[in-house]
PDB file of N, CA and C in Angstrom:
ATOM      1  N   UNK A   1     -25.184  -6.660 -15.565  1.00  0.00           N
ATOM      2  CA  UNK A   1     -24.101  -6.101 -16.323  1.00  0.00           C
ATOM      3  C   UNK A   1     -22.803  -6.343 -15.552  1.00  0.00           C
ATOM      4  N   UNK A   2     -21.800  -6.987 -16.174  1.00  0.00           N
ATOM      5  CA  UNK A   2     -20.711  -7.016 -15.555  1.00  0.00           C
ATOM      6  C   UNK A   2     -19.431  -5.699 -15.916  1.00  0.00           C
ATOM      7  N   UNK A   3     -18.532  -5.355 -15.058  1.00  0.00           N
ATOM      8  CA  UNK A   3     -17.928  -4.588 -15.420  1.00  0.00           C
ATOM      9  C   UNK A   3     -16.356  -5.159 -16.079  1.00  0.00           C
ATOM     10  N   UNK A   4     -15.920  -4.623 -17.284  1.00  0.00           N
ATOM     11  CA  UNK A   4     -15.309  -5.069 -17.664  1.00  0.00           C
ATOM     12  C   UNK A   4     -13.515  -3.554 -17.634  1.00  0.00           C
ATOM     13  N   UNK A   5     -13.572  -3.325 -16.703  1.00  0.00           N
ATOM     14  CA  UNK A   5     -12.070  -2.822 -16.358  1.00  0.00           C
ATOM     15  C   UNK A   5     -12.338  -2.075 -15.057  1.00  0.00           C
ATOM     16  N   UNK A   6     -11.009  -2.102 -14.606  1.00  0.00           N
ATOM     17  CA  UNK A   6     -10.289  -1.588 -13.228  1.00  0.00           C
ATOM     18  C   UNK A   6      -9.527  -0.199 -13.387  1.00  0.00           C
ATOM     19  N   UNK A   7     -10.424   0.609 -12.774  1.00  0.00           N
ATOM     20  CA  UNK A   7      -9.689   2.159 -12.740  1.00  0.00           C
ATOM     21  C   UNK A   7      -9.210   2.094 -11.139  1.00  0.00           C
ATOM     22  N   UNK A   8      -8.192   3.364 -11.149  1.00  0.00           N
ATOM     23  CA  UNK A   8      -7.774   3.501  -9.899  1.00  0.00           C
ATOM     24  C   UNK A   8      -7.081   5.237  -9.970  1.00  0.00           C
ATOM     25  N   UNK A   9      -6.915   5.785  -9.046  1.00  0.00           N
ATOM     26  CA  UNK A   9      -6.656   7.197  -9.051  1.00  0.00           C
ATOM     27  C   UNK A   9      -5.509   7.595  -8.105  1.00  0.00           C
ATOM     28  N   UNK A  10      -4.451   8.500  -8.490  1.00  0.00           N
ATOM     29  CA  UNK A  10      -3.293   8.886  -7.377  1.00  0.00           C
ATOM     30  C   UNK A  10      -3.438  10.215  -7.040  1.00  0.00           C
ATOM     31  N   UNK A  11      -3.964  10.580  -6.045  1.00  0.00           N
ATOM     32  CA  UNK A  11      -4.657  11.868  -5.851  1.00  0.00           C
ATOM     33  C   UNK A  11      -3.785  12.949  -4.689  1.00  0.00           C
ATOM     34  N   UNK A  12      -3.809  13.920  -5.084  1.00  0.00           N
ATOM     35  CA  UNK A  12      -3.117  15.074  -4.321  1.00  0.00           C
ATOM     36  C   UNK A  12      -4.151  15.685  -3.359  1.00  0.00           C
ATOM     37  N   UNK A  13      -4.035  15.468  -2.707  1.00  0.00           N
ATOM     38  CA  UNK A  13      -5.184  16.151  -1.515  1.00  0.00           C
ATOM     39  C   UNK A  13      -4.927  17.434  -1.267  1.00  0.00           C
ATOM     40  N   UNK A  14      -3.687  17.663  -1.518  1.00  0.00           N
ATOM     41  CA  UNK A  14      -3.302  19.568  -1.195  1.00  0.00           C
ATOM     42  C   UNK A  14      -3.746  19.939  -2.322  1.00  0.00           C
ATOM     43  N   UNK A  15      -3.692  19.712  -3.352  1.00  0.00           N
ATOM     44  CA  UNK A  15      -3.792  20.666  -4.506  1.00  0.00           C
ATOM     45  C   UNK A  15      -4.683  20.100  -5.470  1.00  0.00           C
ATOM     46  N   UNK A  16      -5.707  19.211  -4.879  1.00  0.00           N
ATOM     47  CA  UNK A  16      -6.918  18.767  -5.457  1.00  0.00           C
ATOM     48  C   UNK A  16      -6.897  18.232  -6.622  1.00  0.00           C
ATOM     49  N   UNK A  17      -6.106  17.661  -7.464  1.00  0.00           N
ATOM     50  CA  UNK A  17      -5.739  17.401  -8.409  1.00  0.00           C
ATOM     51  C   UNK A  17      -5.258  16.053  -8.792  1.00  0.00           C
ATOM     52  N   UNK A  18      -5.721  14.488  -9.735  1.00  0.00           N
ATOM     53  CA  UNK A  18      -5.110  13.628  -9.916  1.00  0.00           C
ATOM     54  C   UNK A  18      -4.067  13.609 -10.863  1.00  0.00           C
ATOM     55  N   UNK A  19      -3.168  12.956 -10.035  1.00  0.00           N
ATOM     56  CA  UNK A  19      -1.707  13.002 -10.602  1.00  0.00           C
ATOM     57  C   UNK A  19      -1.788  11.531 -11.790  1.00  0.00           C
ATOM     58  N   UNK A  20      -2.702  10.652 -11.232  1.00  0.00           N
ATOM     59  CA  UNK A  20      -2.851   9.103 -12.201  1.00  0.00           C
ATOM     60  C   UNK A  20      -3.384   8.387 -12.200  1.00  0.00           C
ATOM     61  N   UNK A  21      -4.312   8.091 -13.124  1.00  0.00           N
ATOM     62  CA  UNK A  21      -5.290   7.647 -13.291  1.00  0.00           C
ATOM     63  C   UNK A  21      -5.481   6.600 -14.247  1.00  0.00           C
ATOM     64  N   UNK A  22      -4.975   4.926 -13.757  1.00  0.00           N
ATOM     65  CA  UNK A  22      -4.935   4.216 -14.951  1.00  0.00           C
ATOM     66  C   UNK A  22      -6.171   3.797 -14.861  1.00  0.00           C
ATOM     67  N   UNK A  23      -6.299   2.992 -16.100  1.00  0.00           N
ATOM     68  CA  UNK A  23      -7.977   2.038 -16.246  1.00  0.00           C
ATOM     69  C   UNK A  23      -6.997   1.081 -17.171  1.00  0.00           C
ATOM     70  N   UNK A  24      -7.497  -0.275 -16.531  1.00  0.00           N
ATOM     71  CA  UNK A  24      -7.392  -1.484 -17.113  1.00  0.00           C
ATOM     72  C   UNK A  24      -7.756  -2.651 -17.012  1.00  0.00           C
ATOM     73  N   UNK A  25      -7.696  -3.838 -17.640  1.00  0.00           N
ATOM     74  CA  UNK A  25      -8.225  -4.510 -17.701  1.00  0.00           C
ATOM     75  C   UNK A  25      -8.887  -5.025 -16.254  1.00  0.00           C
ATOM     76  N   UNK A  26     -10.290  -6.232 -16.233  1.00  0.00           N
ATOM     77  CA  UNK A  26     -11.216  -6.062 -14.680  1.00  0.00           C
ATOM     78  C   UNK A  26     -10.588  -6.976 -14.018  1.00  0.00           C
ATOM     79  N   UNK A  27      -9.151  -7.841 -14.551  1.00  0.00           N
ATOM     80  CA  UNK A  27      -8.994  -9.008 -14.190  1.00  0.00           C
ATOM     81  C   UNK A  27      -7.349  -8.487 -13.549  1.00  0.00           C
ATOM     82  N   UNK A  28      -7.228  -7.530 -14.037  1.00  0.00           N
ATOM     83  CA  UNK A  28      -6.032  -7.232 -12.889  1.00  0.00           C
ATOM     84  C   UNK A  28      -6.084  -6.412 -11.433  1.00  0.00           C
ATOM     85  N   UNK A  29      -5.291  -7.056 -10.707  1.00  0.00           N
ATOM     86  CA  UNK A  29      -5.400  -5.992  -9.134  1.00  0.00           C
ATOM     87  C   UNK A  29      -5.270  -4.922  -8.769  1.00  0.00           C
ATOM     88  N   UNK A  30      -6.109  -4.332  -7.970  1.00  0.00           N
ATOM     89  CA  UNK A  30      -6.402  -3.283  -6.892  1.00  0.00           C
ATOM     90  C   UNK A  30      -4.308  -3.191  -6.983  1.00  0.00           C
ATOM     91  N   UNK A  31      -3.519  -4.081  -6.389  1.00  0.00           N
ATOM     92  CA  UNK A  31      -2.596  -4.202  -6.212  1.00  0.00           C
ATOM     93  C   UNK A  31      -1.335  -3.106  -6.982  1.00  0.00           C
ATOM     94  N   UNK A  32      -2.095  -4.272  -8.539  1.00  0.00           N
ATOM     95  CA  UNK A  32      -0.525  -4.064  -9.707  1.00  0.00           C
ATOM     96  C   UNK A  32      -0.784  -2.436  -9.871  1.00  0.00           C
ATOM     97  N   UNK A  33      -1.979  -2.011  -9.367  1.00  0.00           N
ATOM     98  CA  UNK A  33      -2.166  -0.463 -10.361  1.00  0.00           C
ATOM     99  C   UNK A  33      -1.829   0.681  -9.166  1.00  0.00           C
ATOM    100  N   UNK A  34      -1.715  -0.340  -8.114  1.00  0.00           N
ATOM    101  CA  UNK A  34      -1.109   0.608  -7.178  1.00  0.00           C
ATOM    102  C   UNK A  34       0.442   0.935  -7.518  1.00  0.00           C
ATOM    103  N   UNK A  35       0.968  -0.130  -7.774  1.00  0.00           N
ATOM    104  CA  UNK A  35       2.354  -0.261  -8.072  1.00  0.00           C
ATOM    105  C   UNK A  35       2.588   0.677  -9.119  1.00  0.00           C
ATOM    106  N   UNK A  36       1.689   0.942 -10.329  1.00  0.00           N
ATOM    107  CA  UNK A  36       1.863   1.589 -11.570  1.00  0.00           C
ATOM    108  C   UNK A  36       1.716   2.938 -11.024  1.00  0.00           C
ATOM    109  N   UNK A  37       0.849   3.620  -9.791  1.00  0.00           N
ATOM    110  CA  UNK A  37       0.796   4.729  -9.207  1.00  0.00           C
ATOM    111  C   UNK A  37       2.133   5.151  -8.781  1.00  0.00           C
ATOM    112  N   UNK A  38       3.375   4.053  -7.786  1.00  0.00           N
ATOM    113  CA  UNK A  38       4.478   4.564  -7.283  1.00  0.00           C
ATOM    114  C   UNK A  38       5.337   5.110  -8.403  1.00  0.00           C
ATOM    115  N   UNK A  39       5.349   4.929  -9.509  1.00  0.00           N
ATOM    116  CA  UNK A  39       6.048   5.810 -10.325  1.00  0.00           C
ATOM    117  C   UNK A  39       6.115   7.116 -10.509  1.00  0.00           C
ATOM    118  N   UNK A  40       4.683   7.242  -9.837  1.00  0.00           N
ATOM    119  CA  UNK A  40       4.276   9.114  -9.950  1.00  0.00           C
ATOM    120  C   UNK A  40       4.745   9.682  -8.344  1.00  0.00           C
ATOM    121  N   UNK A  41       5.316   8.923  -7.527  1.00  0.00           N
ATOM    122  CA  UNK A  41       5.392   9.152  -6.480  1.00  0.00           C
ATOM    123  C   UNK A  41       6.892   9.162  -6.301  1.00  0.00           C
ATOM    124  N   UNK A  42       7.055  10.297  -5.198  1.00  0.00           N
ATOM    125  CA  UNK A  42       8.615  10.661  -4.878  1.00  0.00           C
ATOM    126  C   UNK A  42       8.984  10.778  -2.980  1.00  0.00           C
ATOM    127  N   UNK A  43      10.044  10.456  -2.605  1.00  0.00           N
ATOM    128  CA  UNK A  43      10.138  10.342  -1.032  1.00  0.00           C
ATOM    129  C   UNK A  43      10.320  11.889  -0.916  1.00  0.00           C
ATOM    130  N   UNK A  44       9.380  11.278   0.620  1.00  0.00           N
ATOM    131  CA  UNK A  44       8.839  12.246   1.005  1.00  0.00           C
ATOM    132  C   UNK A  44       7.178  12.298   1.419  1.00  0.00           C
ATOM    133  N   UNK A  45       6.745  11.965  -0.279  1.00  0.00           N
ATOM    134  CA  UNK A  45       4.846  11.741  -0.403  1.00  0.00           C
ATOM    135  C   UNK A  45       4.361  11.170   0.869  1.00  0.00           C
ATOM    136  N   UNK A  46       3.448  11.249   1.298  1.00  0.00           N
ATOM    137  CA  UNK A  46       2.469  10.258   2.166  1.00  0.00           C
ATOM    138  C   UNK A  46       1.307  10.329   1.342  1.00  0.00           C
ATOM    139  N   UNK A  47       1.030   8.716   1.258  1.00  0.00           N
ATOM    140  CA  UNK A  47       0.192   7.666   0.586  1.00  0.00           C
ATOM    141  C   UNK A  47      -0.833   7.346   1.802  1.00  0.00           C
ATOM    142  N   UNK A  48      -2.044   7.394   1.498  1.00  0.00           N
ATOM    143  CA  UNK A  48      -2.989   6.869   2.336  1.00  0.00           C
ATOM    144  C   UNK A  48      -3.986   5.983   2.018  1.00  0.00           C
ATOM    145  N   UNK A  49      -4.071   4.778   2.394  1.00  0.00           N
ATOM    146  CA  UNK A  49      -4.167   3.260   1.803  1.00  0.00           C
ATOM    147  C   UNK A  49      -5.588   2.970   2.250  1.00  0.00           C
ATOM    148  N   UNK A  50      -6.681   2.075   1.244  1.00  0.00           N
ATOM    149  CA  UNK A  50      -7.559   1.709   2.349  1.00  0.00           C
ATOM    150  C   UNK A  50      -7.111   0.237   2.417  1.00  0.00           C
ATOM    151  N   UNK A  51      -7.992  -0.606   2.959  1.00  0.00           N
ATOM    152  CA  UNK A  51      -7.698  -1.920   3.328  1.00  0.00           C
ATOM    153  C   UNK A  51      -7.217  -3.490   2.542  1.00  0.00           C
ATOM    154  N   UNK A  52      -7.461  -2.737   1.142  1.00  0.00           N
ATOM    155  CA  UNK A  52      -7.236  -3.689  -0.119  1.00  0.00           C
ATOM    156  C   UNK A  52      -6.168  -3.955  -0.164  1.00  0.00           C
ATOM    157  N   UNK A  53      -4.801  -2.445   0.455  1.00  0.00           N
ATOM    158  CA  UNK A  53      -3.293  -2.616   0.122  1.00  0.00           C
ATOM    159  C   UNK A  53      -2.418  -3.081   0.714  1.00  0.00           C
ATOM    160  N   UNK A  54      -2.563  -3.575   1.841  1.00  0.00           N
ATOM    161  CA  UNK A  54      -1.863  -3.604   2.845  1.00  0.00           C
ATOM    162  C   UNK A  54      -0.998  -5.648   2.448  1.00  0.00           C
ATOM    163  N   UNK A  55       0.277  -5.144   2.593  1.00  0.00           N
ATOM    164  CA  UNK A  55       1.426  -6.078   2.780  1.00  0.00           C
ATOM    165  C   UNK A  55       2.317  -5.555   2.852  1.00  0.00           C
ATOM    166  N   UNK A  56       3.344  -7.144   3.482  1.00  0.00           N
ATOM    167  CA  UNK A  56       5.058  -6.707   4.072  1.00  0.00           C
ATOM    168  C   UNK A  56       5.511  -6.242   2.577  1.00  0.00           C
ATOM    169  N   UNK A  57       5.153  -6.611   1.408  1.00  0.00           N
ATOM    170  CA  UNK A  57       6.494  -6.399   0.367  1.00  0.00           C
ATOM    171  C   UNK A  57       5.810  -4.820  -0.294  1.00  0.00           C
ATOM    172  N   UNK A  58       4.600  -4.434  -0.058  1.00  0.00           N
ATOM    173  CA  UNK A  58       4.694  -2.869   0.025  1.00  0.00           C
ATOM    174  C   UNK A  58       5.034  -2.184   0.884  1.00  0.00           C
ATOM    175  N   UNK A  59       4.922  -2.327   2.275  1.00  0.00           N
ATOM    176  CA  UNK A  59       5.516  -1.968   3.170  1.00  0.00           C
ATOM    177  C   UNK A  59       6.823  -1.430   3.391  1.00  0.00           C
ATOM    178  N   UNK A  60       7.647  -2.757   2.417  1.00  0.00           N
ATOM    179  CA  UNK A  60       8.852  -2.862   2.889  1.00  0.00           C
ATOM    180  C   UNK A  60       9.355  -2.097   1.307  1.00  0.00           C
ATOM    181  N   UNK A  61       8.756  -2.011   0.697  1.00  0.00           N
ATOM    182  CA  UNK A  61       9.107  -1.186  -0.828  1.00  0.00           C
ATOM    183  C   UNK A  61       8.767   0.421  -0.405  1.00  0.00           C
ATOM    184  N   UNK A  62       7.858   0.734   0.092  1.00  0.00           N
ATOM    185  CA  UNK A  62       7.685   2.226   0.303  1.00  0.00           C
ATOM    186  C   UNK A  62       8.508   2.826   1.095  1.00  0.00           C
ATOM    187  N   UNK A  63       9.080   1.480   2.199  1.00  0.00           N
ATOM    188  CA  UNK A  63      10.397   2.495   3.234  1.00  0.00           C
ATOM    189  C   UNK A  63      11.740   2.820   2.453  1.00  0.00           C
ATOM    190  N   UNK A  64      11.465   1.538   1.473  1.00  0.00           N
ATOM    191  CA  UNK A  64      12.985   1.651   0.238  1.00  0.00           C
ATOM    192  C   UNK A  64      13.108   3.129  -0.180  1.00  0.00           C
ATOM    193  N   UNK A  65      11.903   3.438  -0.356  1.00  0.00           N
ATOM    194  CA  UNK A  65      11.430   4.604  -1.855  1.00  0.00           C
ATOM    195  C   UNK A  65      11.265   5.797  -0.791  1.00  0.00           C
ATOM    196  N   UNK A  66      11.574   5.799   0.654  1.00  0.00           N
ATOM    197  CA  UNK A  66      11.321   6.598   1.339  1.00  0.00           C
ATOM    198  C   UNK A  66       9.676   7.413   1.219  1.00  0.00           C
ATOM    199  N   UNK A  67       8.612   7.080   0.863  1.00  0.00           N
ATOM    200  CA  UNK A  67       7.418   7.243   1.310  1.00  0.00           C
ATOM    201  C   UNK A  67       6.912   6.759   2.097  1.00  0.00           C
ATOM    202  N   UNK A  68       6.461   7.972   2.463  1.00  0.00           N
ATOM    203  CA  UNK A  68       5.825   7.747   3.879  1.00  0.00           C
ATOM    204  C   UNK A  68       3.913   7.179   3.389  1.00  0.00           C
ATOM    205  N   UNK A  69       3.737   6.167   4.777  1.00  0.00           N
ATOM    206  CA  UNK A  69       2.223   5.757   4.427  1.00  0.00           C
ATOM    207  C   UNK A  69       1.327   5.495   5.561  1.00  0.00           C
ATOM    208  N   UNK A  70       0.334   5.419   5.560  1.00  0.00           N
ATOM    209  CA  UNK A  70      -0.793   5.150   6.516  1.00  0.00           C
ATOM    210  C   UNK A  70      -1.778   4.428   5.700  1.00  0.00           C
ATOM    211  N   UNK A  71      -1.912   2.987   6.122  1.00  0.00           N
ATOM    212  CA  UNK A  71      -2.789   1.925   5.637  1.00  0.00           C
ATOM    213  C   UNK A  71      -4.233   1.354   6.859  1.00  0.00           C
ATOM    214  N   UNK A  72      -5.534   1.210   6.238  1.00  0.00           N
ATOM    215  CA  UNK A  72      -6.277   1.282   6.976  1.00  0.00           C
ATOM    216  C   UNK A  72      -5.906  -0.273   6.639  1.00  0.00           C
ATOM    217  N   UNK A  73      -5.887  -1.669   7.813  1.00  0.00           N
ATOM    218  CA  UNK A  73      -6.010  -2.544   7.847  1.00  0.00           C
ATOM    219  C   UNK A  73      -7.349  -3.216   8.665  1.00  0.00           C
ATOM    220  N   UNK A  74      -7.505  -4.570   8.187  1.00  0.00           N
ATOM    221  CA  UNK A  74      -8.705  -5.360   8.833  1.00  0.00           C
ATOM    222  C   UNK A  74      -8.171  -5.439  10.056  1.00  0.00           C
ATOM    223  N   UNK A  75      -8.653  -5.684  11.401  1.00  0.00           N
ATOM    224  CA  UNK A  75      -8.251  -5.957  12.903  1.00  0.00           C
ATOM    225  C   UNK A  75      -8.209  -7.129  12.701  1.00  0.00           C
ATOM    226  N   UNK A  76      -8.803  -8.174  11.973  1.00  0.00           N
ATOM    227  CA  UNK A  76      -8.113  -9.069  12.467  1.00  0.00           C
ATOM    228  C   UNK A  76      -7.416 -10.137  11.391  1.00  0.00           C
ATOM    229  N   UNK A  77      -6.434  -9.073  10.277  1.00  0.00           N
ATOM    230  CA  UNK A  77      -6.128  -9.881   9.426  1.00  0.00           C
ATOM    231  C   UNK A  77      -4.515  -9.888   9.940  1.00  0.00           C
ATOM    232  N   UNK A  78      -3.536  -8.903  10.548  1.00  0.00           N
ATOM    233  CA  UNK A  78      -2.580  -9.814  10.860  1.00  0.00           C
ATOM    234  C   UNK A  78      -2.794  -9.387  12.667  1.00  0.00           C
ATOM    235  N   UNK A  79      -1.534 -10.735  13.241  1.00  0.00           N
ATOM    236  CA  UNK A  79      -1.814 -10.592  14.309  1.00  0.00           C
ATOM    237  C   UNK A  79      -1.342  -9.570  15.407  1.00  0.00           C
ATOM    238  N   UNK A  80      -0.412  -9.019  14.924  1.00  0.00           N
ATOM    239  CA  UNK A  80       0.077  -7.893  15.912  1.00  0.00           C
ATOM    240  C   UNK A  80      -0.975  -6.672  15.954  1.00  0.00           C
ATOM    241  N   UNK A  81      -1.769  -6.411  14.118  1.00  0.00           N
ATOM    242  CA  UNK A  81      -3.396  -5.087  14.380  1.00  0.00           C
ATOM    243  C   UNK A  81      -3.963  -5.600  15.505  1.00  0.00           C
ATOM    244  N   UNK A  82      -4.184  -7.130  15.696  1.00  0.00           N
ATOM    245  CA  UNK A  82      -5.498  -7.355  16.764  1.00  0.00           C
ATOM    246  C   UNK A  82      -4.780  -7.155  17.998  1.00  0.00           C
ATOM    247  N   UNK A  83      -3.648  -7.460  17.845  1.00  0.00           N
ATOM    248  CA  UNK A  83      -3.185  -7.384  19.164  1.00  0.00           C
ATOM    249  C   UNK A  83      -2.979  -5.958  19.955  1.00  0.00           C
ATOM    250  N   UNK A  84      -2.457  -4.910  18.959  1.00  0.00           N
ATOM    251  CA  UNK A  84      -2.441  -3.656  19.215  1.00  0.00           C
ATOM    252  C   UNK A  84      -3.952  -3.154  19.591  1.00  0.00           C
ATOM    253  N   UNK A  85      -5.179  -3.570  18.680  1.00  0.00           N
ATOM    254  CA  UNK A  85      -6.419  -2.798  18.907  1.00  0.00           C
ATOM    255  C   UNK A  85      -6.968  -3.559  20.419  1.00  0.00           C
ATOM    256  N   UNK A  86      -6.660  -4.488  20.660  1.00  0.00           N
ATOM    257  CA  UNK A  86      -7.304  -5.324  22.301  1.00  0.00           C
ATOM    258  C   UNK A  86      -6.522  -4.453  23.075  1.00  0.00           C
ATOM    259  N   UNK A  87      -5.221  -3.763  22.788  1.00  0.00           N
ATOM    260  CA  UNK A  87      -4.284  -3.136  23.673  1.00  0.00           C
ATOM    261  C   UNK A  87      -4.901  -2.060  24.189  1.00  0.00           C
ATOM    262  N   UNK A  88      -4.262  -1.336  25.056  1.00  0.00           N
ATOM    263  CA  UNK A  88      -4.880  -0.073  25.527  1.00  0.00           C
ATOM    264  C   UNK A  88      -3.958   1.196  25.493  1.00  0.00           C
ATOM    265  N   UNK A  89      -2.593   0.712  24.619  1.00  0.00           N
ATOM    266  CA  UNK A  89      -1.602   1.659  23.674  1.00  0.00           C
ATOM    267  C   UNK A  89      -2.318   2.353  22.614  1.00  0.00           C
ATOM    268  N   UNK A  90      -1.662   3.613  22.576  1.00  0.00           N
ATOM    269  CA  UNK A  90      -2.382   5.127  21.553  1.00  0.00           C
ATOM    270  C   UNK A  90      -1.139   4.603  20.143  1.00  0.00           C
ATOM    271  N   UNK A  91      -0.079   4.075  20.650  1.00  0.00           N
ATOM    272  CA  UNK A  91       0.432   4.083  19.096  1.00  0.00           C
ATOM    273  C   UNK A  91       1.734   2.697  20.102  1.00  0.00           C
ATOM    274  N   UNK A  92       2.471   1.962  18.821  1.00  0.00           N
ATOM    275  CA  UNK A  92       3.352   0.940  18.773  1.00  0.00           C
ATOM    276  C   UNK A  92       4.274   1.008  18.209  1.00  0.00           C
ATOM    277  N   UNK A  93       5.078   0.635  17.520  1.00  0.00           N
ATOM    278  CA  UNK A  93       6.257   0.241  16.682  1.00  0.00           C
ATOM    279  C   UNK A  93       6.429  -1.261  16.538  1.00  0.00           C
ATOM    280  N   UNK A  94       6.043  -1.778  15.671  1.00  0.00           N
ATOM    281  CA  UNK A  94       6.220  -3.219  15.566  1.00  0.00           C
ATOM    282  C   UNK A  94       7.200  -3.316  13.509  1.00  0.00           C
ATOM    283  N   UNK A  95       8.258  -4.717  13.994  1.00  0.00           N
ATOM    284  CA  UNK A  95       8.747  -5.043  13.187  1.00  0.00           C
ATOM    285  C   UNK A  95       8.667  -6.154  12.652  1.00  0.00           C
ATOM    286  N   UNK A  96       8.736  -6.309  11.119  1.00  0.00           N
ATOM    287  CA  UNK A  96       8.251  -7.588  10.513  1.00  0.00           C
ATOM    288  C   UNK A  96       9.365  -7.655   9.648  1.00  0.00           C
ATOM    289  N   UNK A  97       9.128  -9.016   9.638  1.00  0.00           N
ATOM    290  CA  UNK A  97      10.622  -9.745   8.548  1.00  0.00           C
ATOM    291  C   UNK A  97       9.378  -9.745   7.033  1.00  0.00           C
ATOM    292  N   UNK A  98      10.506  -9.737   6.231  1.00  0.00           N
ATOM    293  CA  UNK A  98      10.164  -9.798   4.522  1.00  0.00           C
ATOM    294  C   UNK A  98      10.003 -11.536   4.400  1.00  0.00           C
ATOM    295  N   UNK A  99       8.945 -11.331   4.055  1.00  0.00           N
ATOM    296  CA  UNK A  99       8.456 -12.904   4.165  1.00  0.00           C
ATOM    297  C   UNK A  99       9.368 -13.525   2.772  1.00  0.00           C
ATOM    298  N   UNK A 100       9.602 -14.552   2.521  1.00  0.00           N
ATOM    299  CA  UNK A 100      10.349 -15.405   1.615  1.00  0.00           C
ATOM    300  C   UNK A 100      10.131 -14.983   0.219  1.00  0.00           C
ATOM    301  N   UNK A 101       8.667 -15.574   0.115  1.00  0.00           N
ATOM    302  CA  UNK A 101       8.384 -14.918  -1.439  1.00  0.00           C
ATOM    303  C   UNK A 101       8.143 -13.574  -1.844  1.00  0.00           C
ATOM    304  N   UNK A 102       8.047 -12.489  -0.793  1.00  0.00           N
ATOM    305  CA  UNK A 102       8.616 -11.693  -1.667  1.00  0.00           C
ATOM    306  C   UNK A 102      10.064 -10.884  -1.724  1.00  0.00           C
ATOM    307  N   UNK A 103      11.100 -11.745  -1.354  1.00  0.00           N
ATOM    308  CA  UNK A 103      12.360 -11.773  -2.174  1.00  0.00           C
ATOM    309  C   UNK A 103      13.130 -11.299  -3.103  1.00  0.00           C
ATOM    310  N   UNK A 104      12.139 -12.256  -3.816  1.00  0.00           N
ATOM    311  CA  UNK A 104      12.536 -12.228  -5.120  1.00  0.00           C
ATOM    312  C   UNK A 104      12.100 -10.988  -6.054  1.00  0.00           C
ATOM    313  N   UNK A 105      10.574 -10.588  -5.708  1.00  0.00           N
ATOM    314  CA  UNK A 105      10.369  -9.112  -5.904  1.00  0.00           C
ATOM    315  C   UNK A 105      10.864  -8.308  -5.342  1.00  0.00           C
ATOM    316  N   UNK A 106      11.648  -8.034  -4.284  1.00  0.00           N
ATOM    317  CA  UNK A 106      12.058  -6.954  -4.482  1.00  0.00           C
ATOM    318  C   UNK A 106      13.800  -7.079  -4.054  1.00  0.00           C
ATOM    319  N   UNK A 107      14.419  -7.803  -4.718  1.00  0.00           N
ATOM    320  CA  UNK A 107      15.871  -8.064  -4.685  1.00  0.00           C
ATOM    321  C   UNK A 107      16.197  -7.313  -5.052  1.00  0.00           C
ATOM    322  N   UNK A 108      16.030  -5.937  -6.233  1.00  0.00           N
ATOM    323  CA  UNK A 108      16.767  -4.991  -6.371  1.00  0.00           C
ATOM    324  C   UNK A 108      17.122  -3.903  -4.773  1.00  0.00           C
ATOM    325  N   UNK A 109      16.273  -4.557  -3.713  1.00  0.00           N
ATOM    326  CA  UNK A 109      16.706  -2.978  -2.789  1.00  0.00           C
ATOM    327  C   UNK A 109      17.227  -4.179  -1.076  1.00  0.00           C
ATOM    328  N   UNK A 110      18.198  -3.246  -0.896  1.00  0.00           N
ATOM    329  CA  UNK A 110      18.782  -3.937   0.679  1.00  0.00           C
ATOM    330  C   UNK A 110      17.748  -4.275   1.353  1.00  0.00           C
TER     331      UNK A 110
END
């Protein structure tokens, strides 16, 4: 049996309660329905990501929108995680440039 749509959930952990809950088609991303979640979201929120979400142009969209986030990433999908987890530092600060293409998505914000 194949499954034919993509649910996803925006969940309040204080007050136990989903705030959004789309379902759609199986051929769209983990990604776009995250994006359809930030609408329900206001600065301030902290978002807690598993490993599916993680990029510079969300990254760099959630500091826009002032939410705060914590993303579980692969160790060794970019190189500064691996480099931090071989480290023997409890925490870092590392900065990344907005890669080219996404630009153009998000030209509405400085």
């Amino acid at each position: 049996m194949r499954s034919l749509a993509l649910g996803s959930f925006l969940y309040d952990v204080l007050n136990l309660v989903v705030i959004d809950a789309p379902i759609e088609p199986y051929n769209i991303s983990e990604q776009v329905l995250l994006y359809m979640h930030l609408e329900k979201t206001k600065p301030g929120d902290l978002l807690l990501l598993l490993r599916g979400y993680p990029s510079m142009a969300l990254m760099f969209l959630l500091k826009a929108e002032k939410i705060e986030f914590c993303m579980r990433m692969e160790e060794d999908w970019w190189l500064a995680v691996n480099d931090f987890k071989l480290s023997a530092q409890q925490e870092q600060i590392v900065s990344f440039k907005l890669l080219k293409k996404d630009k153009d998505f998000l030209k509405d914000y400085p």
